[in-house]
C-alpha atoms as a PDB file:
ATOM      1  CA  UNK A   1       0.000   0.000   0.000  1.00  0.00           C
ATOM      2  CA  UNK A   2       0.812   3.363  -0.734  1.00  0.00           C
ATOM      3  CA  UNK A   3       1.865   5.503   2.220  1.00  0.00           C
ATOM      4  CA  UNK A   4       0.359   8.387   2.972  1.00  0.00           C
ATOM      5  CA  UNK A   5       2.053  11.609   3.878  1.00  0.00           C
ATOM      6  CA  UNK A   6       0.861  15.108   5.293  1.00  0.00           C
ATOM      7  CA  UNK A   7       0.887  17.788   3.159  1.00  0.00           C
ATOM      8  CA  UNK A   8       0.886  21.691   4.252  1.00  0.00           C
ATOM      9  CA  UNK A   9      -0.778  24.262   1.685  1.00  0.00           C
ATOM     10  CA  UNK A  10      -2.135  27.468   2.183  1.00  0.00           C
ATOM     11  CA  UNK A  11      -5.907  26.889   2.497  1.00  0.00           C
ATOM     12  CA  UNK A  12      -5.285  23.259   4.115  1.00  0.00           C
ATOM     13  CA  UNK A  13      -3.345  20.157   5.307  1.00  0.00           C
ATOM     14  CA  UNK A  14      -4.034  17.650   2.761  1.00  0.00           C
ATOM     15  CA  UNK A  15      -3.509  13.942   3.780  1.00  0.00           C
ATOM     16  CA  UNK A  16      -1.931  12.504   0.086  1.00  0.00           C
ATOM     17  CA  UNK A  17      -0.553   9.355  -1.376  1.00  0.00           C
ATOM     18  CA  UNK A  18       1.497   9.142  -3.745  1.00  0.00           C
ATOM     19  CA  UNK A  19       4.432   7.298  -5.243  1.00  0.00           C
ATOM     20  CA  UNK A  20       6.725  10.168  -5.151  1.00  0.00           C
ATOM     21  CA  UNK A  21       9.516   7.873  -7.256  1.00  0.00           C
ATOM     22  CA  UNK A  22       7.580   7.554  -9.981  1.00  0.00           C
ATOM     23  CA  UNK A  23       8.140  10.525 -12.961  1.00  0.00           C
ATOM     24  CA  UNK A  24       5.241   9.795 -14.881  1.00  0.00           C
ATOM     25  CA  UNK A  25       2.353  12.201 -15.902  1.00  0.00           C
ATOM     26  CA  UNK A  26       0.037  13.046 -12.533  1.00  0.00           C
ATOM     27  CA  UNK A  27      -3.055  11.681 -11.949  1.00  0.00           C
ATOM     28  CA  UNK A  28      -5.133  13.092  -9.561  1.00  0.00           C
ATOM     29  CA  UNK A  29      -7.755  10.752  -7.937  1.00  0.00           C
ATOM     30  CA  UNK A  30     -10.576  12.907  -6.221  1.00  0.00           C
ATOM     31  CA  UNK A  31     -13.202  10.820  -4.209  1.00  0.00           C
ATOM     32  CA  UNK A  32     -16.705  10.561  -3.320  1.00  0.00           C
ATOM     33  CA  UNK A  33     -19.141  12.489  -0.658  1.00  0.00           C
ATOM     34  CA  UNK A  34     -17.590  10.547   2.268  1.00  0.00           C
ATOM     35  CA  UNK A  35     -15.551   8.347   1.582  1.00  0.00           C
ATOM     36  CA  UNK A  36     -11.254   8.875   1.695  1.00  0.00           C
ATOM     37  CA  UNK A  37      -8.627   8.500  -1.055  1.00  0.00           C
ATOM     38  CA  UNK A  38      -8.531   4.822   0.353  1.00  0.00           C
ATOM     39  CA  UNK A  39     -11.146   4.010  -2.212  1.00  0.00           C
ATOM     40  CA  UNK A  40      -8.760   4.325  -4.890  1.00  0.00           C
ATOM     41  CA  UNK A  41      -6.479   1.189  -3.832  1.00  0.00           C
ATOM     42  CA  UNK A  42      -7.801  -0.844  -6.776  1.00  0.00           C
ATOM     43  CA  UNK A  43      -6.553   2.167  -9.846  1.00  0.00           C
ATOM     44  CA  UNK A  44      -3.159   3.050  -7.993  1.00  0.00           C
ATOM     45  CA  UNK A  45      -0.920   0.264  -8.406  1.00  0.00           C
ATOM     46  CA  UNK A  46      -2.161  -0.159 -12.073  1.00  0.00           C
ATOM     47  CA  UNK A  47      -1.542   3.405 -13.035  1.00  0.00           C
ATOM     48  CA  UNK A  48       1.978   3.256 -11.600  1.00  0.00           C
ATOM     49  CA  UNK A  49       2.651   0.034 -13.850  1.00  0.00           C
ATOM     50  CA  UNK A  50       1.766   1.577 -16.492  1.00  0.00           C
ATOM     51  CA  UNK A  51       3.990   4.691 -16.126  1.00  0.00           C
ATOM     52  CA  UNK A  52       1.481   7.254 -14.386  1.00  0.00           C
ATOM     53  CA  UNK A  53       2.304   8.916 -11.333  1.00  0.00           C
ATOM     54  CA  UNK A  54      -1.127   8.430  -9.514  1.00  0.00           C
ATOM     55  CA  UNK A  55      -2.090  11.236  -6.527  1.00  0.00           C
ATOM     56  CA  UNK A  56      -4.984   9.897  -4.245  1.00  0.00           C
ATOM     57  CA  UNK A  57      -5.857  12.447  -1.473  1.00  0.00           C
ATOM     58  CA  UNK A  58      -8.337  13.188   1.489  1.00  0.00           C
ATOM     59  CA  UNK A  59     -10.600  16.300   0.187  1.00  0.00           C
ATOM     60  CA  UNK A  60     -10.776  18.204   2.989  1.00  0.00           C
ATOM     61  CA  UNK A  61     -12.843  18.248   5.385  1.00  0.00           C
ATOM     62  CA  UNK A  62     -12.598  13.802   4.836  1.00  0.00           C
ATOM     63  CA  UNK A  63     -10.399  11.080   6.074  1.00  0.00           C
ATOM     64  CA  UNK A  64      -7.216  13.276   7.921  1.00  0.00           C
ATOM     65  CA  UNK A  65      -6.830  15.816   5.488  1.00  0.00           C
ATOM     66  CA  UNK A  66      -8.624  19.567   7.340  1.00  0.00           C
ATOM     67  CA  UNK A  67      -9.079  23.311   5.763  1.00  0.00           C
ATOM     68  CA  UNK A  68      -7.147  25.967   7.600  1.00  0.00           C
ATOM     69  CA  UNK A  69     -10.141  28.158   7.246  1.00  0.00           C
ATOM     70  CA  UNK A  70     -13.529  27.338   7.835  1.00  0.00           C
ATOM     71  CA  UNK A  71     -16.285  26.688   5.456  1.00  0.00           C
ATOM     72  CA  UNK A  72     -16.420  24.258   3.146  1.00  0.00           C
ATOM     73  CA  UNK A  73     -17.172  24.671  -0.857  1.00  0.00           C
ATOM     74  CA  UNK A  74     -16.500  22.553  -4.016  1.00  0.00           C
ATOM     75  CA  UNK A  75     -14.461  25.668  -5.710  1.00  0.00           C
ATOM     76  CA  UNK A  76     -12.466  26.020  -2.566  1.00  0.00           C
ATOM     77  CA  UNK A  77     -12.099  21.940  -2.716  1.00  0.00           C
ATOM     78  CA  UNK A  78     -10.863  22.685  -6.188  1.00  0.00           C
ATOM     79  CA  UNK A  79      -8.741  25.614  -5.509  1.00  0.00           C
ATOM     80  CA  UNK A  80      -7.186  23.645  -2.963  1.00  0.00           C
ATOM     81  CA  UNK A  81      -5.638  20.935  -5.946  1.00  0.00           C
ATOM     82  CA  UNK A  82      -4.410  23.792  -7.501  1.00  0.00           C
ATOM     83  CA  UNK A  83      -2.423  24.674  -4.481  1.00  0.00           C
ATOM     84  CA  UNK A  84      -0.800  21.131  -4.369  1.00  0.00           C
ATOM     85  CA  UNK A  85      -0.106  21.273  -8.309  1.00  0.00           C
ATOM     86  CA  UNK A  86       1.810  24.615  -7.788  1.00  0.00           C
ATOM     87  CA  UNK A  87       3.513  23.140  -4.526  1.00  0.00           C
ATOM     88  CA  UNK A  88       4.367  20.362  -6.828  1.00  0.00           C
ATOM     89  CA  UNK A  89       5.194  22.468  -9.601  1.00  0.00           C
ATOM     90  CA  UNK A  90       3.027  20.683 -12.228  1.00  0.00           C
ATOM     91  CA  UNK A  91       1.902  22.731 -14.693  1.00  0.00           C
ATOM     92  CA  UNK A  92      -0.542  20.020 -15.837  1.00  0.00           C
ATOM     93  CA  UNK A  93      -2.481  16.822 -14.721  1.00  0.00           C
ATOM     94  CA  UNK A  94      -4.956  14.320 -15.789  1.00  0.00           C
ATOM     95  CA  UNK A  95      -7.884  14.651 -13.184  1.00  0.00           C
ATOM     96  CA  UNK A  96     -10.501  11.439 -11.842  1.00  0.00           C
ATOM     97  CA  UNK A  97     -13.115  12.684  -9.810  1.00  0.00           C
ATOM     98  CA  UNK A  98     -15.804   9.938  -8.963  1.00  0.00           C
ATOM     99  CA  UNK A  99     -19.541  11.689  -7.746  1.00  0.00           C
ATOM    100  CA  UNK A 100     -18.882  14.222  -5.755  1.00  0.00           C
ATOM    101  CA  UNK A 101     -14.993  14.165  -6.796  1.00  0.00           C
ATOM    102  CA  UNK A 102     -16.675  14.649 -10.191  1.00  0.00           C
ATOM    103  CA  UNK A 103     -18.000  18.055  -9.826  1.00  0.00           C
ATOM    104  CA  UNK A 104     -14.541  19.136  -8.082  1.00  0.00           C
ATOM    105  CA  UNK A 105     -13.032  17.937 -11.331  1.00  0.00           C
ATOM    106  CA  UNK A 106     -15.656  19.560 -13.291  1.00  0.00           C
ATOM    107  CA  UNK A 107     -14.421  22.951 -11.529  1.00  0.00           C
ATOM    108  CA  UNK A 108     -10.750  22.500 -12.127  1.00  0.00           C
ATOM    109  CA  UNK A 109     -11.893  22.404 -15.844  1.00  0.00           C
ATOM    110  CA  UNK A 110     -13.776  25.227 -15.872  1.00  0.00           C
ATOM    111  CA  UNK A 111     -11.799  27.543 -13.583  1.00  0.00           C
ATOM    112  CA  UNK A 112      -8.714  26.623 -14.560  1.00  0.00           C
ATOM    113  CA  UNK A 113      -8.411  24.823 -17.975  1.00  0.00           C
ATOM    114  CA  UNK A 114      -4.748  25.422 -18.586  1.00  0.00           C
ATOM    115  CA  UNK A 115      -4.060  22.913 -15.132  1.00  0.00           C
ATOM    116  CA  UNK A 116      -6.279  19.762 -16.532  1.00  0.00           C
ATOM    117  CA  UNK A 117      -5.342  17.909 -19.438  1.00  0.00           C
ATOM    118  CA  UNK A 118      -7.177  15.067 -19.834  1.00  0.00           C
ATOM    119  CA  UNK A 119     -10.912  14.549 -17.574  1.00  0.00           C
ATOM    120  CA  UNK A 120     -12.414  11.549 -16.545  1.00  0.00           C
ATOM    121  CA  UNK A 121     -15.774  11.750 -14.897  1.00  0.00           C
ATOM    122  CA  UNK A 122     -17.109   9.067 -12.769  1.00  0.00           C
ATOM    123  CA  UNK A 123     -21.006   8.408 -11.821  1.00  0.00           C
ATOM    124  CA  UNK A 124     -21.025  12.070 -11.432  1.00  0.00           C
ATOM    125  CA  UNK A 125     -23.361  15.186 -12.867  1.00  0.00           C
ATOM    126  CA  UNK A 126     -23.741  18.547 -14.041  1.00  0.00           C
ATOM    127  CA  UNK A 127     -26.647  19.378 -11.879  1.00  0.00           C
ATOM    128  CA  UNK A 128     -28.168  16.998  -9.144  1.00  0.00           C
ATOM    129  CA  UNK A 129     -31.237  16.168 -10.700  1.00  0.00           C
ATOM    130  CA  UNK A 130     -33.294  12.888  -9.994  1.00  0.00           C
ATOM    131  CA  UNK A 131     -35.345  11.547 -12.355  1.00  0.00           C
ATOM    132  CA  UNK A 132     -37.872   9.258 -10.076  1.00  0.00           C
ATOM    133  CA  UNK A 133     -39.331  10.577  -6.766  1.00  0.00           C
ATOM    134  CA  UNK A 134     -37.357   7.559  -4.818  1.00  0.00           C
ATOM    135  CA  UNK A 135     -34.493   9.351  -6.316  1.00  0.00           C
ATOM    136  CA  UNK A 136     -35.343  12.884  -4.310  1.00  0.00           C
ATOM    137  CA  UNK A 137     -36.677  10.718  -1.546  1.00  0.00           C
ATOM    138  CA  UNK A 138     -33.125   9.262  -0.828  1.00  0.00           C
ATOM    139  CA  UNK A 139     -30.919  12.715  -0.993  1.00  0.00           C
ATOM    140  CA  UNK A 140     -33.858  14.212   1.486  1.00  0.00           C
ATOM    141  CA  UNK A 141     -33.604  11.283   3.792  1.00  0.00           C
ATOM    142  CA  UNK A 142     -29.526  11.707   3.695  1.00  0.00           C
ATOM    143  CA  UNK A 143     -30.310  15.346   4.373  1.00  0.00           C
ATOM    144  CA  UNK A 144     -32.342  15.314   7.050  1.00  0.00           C
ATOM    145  CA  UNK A 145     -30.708  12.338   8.575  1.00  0.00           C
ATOM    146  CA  UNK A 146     -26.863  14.181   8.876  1.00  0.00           C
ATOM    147  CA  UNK A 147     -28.845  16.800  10.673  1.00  0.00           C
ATOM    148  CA  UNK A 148     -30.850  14.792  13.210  1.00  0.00           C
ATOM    149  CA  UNK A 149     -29.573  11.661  13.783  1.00  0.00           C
ATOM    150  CA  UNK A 150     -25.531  12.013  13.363  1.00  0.00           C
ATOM    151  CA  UNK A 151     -22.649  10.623  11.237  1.00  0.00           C
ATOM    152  CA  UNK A 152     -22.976   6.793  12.497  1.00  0.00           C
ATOM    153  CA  UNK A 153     -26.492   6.621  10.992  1.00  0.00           C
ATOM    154  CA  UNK A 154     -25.791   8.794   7.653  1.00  0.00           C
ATOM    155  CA  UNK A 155     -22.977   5.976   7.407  1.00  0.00           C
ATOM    156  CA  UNK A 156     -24.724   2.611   7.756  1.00  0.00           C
ATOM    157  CA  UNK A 157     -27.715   4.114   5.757  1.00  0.00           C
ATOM    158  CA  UNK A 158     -24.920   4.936   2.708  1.00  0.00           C
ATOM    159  CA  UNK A 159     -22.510   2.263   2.993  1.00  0.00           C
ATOM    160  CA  UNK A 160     -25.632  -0.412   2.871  1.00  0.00           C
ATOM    161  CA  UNK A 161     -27.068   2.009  -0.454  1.00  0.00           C
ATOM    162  CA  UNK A 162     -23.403   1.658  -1.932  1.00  0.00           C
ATOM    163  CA  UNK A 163     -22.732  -1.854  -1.424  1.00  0.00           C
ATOM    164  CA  UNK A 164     -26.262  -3.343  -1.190  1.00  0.00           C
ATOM    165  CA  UNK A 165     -25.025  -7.424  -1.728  1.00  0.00           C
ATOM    166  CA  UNK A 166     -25.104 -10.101   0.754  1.00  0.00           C
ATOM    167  CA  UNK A 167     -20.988 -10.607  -0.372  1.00  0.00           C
ATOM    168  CA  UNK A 168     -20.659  -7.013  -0.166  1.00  0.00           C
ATOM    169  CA  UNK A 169     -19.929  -6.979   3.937  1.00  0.00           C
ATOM    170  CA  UNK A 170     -16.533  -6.252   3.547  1.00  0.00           C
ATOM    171  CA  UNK A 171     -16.921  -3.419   1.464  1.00  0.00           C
ATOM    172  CA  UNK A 172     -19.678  -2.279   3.564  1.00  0.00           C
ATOM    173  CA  UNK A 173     -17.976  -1.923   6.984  1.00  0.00           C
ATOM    174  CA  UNK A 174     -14.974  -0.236   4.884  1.00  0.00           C
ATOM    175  CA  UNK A 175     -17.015   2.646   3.693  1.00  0.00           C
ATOM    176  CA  UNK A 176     -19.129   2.850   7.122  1.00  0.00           C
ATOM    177  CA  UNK A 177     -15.388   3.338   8.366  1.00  0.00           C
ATOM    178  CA  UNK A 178     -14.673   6.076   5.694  1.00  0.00           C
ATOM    179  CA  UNK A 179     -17.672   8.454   6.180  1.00  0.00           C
ATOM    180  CA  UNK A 180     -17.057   8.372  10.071  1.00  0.00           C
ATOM    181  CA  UNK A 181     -13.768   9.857   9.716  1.00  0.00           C
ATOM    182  CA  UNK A 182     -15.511  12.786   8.066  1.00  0.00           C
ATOM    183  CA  UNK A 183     -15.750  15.943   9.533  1.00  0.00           C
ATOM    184  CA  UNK A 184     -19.643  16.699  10.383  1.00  0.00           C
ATOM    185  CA  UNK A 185     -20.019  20.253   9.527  1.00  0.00           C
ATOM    186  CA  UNK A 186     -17.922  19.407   6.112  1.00  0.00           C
ATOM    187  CA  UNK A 187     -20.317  16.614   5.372  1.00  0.00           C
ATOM    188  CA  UNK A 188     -23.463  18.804   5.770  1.00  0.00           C
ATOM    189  CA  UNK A 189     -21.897  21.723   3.910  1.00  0.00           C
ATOM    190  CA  UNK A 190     -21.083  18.588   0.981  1.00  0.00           C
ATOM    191  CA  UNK A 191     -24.453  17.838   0.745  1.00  0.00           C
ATOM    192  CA  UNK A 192     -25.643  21.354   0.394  1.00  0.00           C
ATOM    193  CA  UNK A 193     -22.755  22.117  -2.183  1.00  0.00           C
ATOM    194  CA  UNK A 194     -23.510  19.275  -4.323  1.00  0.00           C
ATOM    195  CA  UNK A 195     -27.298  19.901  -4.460  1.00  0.00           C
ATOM    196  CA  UNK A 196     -26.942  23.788  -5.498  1.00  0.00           C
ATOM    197  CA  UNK A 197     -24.100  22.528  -8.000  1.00  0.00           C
ATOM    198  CA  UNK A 198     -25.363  23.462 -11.612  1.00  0.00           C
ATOM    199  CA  UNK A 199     -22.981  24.087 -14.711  1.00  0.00           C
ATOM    200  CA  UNK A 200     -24.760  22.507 -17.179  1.00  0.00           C
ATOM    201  CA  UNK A 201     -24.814  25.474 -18.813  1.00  0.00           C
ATOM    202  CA  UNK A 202     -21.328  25.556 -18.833  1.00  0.00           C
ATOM    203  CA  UNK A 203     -20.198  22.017 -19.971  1.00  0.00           C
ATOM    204  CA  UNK A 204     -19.443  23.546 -24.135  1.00  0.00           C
ATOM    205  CA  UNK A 205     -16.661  25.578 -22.468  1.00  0.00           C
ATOM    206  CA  UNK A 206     -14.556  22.259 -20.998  1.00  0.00           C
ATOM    207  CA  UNK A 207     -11.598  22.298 -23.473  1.00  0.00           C
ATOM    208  CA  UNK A 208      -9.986  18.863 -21.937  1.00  0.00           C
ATOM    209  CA  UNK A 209     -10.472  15.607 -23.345  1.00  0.00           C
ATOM    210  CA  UNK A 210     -13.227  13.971 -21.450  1.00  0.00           C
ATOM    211  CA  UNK A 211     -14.289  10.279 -21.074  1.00  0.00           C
ATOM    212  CA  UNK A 212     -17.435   9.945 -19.327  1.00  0.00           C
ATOM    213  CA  UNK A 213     -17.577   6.617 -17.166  1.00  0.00           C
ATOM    214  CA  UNK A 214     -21.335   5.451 -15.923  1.00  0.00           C
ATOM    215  CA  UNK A 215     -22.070   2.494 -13.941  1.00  0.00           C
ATOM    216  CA  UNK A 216     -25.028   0.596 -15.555  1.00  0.00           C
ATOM    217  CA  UNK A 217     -26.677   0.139 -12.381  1.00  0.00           C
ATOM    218  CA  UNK A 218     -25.925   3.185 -10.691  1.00  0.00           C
ATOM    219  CA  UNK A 219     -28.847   4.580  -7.834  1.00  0.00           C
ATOM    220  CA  UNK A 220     -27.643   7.174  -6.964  1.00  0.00           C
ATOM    221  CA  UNK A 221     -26.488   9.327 -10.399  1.00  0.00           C
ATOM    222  CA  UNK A 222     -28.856   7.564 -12.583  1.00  0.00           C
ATOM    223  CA  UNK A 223     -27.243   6.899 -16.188  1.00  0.00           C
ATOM    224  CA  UNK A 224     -29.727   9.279 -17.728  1.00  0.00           C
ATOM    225  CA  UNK A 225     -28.253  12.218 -15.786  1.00  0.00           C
ATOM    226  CA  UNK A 226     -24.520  11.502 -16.311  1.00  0.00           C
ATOM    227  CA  UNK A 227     -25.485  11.123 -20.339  1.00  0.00           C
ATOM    228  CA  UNK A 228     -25.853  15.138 -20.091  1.00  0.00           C
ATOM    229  CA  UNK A 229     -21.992  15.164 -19.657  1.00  0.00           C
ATOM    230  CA  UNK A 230     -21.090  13.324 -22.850  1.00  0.00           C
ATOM    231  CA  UNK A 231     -23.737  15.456 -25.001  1.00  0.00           C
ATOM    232  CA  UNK A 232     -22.471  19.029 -23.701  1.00  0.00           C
ATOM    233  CA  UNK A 233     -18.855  18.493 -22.975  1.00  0.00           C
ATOM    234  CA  UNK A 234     -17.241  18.761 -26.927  1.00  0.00           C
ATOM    235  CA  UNK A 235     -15.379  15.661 -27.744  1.00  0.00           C
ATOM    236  CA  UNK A 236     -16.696  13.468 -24.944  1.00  0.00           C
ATOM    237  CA  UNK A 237     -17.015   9.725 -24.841  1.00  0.00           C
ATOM    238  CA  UNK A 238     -19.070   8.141 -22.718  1.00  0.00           C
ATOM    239  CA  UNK A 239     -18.026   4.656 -21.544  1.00  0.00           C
ATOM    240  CA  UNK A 240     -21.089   2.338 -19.601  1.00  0.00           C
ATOM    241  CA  UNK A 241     -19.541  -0.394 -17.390  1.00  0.00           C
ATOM    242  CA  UNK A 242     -22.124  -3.044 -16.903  1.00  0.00           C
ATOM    243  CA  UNK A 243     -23.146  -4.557 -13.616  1.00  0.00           C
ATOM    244  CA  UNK A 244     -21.564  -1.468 -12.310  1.00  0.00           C
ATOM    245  CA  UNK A 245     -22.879   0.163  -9.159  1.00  0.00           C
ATOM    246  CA  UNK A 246     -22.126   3.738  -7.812  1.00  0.00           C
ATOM    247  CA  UNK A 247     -18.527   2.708  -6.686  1.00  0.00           C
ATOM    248  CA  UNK A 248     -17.859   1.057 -10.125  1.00  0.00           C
ATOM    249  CA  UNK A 249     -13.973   2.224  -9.205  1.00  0.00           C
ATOM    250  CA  UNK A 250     -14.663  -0.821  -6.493  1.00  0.00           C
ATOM    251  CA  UNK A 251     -17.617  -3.317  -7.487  1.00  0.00           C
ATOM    252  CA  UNK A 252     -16.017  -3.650 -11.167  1.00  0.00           C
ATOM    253  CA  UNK A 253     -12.740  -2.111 -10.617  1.00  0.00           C
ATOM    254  CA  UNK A 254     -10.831  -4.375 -13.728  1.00  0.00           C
ATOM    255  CA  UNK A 255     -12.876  -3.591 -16.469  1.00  0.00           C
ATOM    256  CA  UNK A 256     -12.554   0.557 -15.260  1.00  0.00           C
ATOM    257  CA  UNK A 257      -9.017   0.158 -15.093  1.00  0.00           C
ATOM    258  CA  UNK A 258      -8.665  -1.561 -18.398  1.00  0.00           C
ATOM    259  CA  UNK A 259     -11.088   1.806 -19.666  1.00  0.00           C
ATOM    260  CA  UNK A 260      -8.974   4.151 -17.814  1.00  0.00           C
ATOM    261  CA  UNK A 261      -5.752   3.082 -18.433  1.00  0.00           C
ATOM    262  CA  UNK A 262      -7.061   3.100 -22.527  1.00  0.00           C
ATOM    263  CA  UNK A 263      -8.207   6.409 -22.550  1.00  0.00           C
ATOM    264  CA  UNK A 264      -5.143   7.782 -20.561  1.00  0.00           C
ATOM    265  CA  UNK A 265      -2.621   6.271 -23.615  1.00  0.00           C
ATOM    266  CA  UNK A 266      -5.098   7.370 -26.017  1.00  0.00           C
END
């Protein structure tokens, strides 16, 4: 595994692995609502063998990474990448944001095209939108549950939606483990962020190669949504892994890596 290593920036302390021996183009890795750069262990080891310099971090505010100054917002999430690319003095990287990494990446390639090169964007959206009412049902349960009942319930009610399988314990008691380490206020401020988050509108102006990965049997981003990306964003592809969940990274983690690692050499 990796090790992980504390990094000081301006606007935070970001916890980051990284194989700092390897010269290869960067990769950032930017993770879900909840969840820690732990949930890239499956894509890191692959990228390195294949000459990529792979970057998984906490966002902060998750896992042991923490903002110097309070609040929480996905530009400021973003802004705080560009921090570690200019501590790191990369000009350019290829960014992987997975749901709610997905609209962090989405910002990088809006607010600051000449830092992304190449985008992949992972069971993520435009603007939060569900389709079906069970679909508004479950982000207003998740709401109101962070705010009444605590970050041990909002974790066993989204690590069971994530990994729903009778095989899937494992996985299940990983992520419960995951969201706990987030911070509270952070989490609640996510959730808020991600619903207001809307630049649909704004997709045409994305200038960075784009592949567009959906799991087939995603809940929680329904396919239909994440389709949006690959019509609006010029030049995007849109890849659908079958038997894929939300965590496709995790649940079919060989065939992404086979699709990531393609587009990346592309």
């Amino acid at each position: 595994m990796i090790p992980y290593q504390h990094v000081p920036l301006p606007s935070a302390v970001l916890n980051v692995a990284s194989p700092d021996t390897n010269g290869g183009p960067m990769i950032l890795l930017i993770h879900g609502l909840g969840s820690t750069a732990d949930m890239w262990q499956l894509q890191m080891p692959v990228l390195e063998q294949n000459g990529f310099r792979p970057v998984a971090m906490d966002i902060p505010g998750f896992g042991q990474s923490h903002f110097l100054k309070k609040g929480w917002s996905i530009r400021r999430a973003a802004g705080t990448l560009v921090e570690y690319l200019d501590m790191k003095q990369v000009d350019r990287a290829d960014i992987v944001g997975i749901s709610m990494g997905g609209t962090v990446a989405l910002t990088l390639a809006l607010d600051y095209p000449e830092r992304v090169r190449r985008l992949v964007l992972v069971n993520t959206f435009a603007r939060l939108r569900p389709d079906t009412a069970g679909g508004w049902f479950y982000f207003l349960k998740r709401a109101v549950m962070i705010s009444t009942m605590g970050m041990e319930a909002q974790a066993r009610f989204v690590s069971q939606r994530i990994f729903p399988g009778p095989d899937q314990a494992e996985l299940r008691e990983e992520l419960f483990k995951q969201v706990m380490q987030a911070d509270p206020a952070a989490y609640r401020g996510t959730m808020k962020a991600l619903g207001l988050f809307d630049v649909h509108q704004r997709l045409r102006e994305i200038q960075a190669r784009t592949l567009v990965v959906t799991g087939a049997n995603d809940t929680t981003v329904r396919p239909a949504n994440q389709a949006e990306l690959a019509l609006k964003i010029p030049n995007a592809r849109q890849v659908m892994i079958p038997r894929a969940g939300h965590a496709v990274v995790i649940d079919q983690a060989e065939v992404f890596n086979q699709e990531l690692v393609d587009f990346l050499k592309s």
